[in-house]
C-alpha atoms as a PDB file:
ATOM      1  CA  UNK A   1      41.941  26.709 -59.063  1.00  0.00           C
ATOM      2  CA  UNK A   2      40.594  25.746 -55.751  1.00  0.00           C
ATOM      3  CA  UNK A   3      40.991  28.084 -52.777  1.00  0.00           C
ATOM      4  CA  UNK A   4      40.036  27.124 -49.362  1.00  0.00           C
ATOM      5  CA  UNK A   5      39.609  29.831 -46.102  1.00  0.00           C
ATOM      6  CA  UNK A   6      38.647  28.771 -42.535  1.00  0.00           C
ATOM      7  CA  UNK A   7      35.830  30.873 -40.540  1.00  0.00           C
ATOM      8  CA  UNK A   8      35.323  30.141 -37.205  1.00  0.00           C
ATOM      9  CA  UNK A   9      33.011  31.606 -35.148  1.00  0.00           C
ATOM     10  CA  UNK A  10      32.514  31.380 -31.008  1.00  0.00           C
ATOM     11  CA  UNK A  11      29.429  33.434 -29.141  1.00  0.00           C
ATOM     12  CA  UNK A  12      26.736  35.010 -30.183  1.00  0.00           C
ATOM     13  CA  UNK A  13      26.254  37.919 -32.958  1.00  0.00           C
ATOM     14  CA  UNK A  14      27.254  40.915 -30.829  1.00  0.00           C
ATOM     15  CA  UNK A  15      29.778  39.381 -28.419  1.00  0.00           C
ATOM     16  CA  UNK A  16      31.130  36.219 -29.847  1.00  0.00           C
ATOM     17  CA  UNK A  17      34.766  36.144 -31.082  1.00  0.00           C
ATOM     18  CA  UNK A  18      36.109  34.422 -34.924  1.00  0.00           C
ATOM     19  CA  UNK A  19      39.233  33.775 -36.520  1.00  0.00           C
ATOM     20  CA  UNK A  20      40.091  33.598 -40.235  1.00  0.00           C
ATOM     21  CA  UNK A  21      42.484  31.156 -41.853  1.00  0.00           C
ATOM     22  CA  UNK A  22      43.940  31.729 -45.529  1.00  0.00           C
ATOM     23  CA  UNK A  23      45.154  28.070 -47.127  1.00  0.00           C
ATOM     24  CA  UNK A  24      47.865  30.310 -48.179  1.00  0.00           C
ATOM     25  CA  UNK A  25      49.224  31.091 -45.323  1.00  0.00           C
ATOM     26  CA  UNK A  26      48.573  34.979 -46.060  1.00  0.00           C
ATOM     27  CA  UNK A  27      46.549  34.870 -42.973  1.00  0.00           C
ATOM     28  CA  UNK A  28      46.482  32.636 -39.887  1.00  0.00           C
ATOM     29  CA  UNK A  29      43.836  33.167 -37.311  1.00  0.00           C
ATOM     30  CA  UNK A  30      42.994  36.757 -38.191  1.00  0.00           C
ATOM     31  CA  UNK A  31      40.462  38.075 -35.543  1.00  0.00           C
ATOM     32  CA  UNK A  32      36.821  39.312 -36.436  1.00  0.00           C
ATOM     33  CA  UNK A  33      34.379  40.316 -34.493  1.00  0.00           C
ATOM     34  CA  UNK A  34      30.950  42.525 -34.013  1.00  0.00           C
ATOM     35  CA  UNK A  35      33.295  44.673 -32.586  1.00  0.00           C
ATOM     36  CA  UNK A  36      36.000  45.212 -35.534  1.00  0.00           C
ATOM     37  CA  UNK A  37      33.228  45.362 -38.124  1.00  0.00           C
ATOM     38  CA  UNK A  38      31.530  48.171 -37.036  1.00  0.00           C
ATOM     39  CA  UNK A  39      32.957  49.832 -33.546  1.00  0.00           C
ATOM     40  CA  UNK A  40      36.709  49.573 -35.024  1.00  0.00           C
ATOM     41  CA  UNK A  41      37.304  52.629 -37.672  1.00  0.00           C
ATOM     42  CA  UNK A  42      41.188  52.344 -37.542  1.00  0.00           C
ATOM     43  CA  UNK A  43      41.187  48.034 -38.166  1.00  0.00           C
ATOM     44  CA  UNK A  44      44.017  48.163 -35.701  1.00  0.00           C
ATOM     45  CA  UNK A  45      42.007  45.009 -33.841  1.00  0.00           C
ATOM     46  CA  UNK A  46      41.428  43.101 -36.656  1.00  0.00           C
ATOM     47  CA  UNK A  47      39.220  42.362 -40.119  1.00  0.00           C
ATOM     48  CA  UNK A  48      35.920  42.211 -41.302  1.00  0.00           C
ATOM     49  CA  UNK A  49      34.158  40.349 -44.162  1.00  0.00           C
ATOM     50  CA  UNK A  50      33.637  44.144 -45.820  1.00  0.00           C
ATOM     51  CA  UNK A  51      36.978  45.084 -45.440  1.00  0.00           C
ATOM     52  CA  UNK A  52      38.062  41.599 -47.122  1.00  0.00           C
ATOM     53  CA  UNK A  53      35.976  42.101 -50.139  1.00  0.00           C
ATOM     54  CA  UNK A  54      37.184  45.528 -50.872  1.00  0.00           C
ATOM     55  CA  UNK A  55      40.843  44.275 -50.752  1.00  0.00           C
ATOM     56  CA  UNK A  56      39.867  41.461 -53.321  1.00  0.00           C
ATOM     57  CA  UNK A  57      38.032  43.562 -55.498  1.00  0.00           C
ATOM     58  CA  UNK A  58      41.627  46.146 -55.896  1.00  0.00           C
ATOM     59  CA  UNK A  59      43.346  43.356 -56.069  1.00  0.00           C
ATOM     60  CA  UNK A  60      41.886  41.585 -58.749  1.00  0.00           C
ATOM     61  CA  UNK A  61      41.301  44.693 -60.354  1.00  0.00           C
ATOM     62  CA  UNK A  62      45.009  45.736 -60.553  1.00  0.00           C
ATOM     63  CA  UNK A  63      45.584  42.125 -62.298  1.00  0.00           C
ATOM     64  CA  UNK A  64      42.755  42.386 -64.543  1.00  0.00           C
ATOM     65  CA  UNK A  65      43.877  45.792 -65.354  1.00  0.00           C
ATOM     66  CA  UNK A  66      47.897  44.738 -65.897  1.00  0.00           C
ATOM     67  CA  UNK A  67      46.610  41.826 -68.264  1.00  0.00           C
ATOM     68  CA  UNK A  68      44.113  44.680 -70.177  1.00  0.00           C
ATOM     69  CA  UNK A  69      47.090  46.913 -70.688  1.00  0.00           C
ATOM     70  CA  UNK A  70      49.607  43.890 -71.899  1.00  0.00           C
ATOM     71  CA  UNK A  71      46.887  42.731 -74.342  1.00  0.00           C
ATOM     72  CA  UNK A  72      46.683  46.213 -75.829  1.00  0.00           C
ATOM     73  CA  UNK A  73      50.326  46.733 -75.861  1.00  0.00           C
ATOM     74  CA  UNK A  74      51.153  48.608 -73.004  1.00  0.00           C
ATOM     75  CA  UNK A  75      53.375  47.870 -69.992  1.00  0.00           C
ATOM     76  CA  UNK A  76      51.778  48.823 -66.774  1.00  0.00           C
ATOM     77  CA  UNK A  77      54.878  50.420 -64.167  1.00  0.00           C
ATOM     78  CA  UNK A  78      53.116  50.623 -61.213  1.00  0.00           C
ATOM     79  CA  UNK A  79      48.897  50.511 -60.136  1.00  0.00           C
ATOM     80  CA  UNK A  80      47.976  51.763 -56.933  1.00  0.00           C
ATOM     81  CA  UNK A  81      44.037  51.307 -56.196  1.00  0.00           C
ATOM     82  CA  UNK A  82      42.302  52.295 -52.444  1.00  0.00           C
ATOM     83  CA  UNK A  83      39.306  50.715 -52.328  1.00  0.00           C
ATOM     84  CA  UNK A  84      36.663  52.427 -50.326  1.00  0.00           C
ATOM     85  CA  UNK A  85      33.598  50.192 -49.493  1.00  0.00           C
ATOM     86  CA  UNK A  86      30.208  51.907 -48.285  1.00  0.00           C
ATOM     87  CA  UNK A  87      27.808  49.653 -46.008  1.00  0.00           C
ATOM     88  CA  UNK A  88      24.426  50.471 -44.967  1.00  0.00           C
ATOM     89  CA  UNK A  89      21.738  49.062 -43.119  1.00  0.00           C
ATOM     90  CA  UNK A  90      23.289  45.299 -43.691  1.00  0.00           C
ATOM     91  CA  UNK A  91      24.026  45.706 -47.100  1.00  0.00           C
ATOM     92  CA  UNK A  92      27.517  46.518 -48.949  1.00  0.00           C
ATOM     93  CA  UNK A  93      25.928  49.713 -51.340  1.00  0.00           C
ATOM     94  CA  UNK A  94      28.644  50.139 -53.343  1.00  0.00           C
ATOM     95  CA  UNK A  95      32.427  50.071 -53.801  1.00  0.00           C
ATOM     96  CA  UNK A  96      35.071  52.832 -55.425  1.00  0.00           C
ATOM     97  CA  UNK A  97      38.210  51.782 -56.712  1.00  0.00           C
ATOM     98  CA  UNK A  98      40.487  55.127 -56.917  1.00  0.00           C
ATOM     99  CA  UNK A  99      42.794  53.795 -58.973  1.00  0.00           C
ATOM    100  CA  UNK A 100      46.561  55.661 -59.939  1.00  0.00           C
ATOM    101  CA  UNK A 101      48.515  54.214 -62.775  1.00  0.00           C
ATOM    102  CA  UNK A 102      51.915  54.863 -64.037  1.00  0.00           C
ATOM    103  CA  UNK A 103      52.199  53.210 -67.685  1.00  0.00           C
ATOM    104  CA  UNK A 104      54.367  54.222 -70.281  1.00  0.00           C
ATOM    105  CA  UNK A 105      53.523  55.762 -73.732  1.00  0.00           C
ATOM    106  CA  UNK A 106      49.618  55.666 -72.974  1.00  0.00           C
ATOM    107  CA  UNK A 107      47.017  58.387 -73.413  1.00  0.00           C
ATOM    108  CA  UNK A 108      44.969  59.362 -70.293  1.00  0.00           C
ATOM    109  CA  UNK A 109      41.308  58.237 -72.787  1.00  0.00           C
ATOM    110  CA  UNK A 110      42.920  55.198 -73.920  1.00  0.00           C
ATOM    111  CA  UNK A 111      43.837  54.386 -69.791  1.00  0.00           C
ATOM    112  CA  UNK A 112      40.739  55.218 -68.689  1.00  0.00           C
ATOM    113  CA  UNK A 113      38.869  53.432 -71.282  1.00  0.00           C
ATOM    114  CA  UNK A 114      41.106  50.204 -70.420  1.00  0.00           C
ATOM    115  CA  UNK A 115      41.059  50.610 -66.275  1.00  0.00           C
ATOM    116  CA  UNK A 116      36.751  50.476 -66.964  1.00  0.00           C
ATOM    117  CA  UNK A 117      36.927  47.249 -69.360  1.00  0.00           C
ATOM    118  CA  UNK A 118      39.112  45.862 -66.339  1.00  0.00           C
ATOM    119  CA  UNK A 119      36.557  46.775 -63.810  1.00  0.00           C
ATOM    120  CA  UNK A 120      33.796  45.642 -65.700  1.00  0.00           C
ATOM    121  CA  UNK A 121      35.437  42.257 -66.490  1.00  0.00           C
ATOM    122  CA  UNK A 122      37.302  41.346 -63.495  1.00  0.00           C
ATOM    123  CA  UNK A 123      36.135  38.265 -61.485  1.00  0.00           C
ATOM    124  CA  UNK A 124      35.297  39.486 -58.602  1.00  0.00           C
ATOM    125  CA  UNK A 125      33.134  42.420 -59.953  1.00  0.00           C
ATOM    126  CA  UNK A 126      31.122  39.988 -61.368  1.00  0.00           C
ATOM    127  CA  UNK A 127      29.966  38.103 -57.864  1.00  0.00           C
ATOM    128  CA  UNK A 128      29.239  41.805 -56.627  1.00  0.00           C
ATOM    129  CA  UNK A 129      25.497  42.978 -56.034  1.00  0.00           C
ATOM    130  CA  UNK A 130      26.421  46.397 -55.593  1.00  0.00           C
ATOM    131  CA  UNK A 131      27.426  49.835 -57.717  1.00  0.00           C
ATOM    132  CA  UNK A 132      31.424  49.684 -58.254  1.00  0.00           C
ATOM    133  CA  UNK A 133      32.669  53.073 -59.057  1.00  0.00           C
ATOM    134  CA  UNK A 134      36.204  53.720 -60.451  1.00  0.00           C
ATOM    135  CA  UNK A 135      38.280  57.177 -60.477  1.00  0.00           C
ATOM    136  CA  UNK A 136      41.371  56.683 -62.738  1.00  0.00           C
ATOM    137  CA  UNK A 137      44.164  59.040 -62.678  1.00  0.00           C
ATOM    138  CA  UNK A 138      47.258  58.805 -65.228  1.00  0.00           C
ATOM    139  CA  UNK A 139      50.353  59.659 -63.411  1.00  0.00           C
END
């Protein structure tokens, strides 16, 4: 698999302007800026690199997690994870995956222990440097 995104950037650090282009299509010039990474709490003018590494973390997650379920014999209805990334003085600290599952005939131990060997395994947790935390409830 090869997946390609396009950054550009105009202006310096604080004041410059960039765009983000998915080869998917999922995204076509999404804005970023100085300004949406850390002045814009409610994301409502655009992304950040932060904010798009805690939405590939869940998402890979939930995959990881749906294939860890099927390969123990269990049939995953729905998984919902938030994703809640701390950053501190220029460095991503850690991420928590709150994570709510709805899967037939499983014990809450046996889901737990599964949504961790997901975590653990996924592909993305392994390019992280940082603590990923996970809070799994059986609905």
């Amino acid at each position: 698999m090869l997946r390609k995104i396009n950054a550009i950037w105009e202006g310096d650090g604080s004041n410059g302007i960039g765009s983000l282009t998915a080869q998917s299509g999922a995204f076509n010039k999404m804005p970023y800026s100085f300004k949406t990474r850390f002045k814009n709490d409610d994301g409502k003018l655009g992304t950040n690199p932060e904010e798009l590494i805690a939405a590939a973390l869940a998402g890979c997650f939930n995959m990881k997690l749906s294939f860890v379920l099927n390969e123990s014999n269990f049939n995953p209805v729905k998984l919902n994870t938030d994703a809640e990334l701390i950053f501190e003085d220029g460095k991503i600290i850690s991420i928590s995956l709150n994570l709510k599952g709805e899967v037939d005939d499983i014990s809450n131990d046996k889901f737990i222990e599964l949504a961790n060997e997901a975590k653990n395994n996924c592909p993305i947790s392994g390019v992280l440097n940082c603590d990923i935390l996970l809070e799994a409830t059986l609905l």
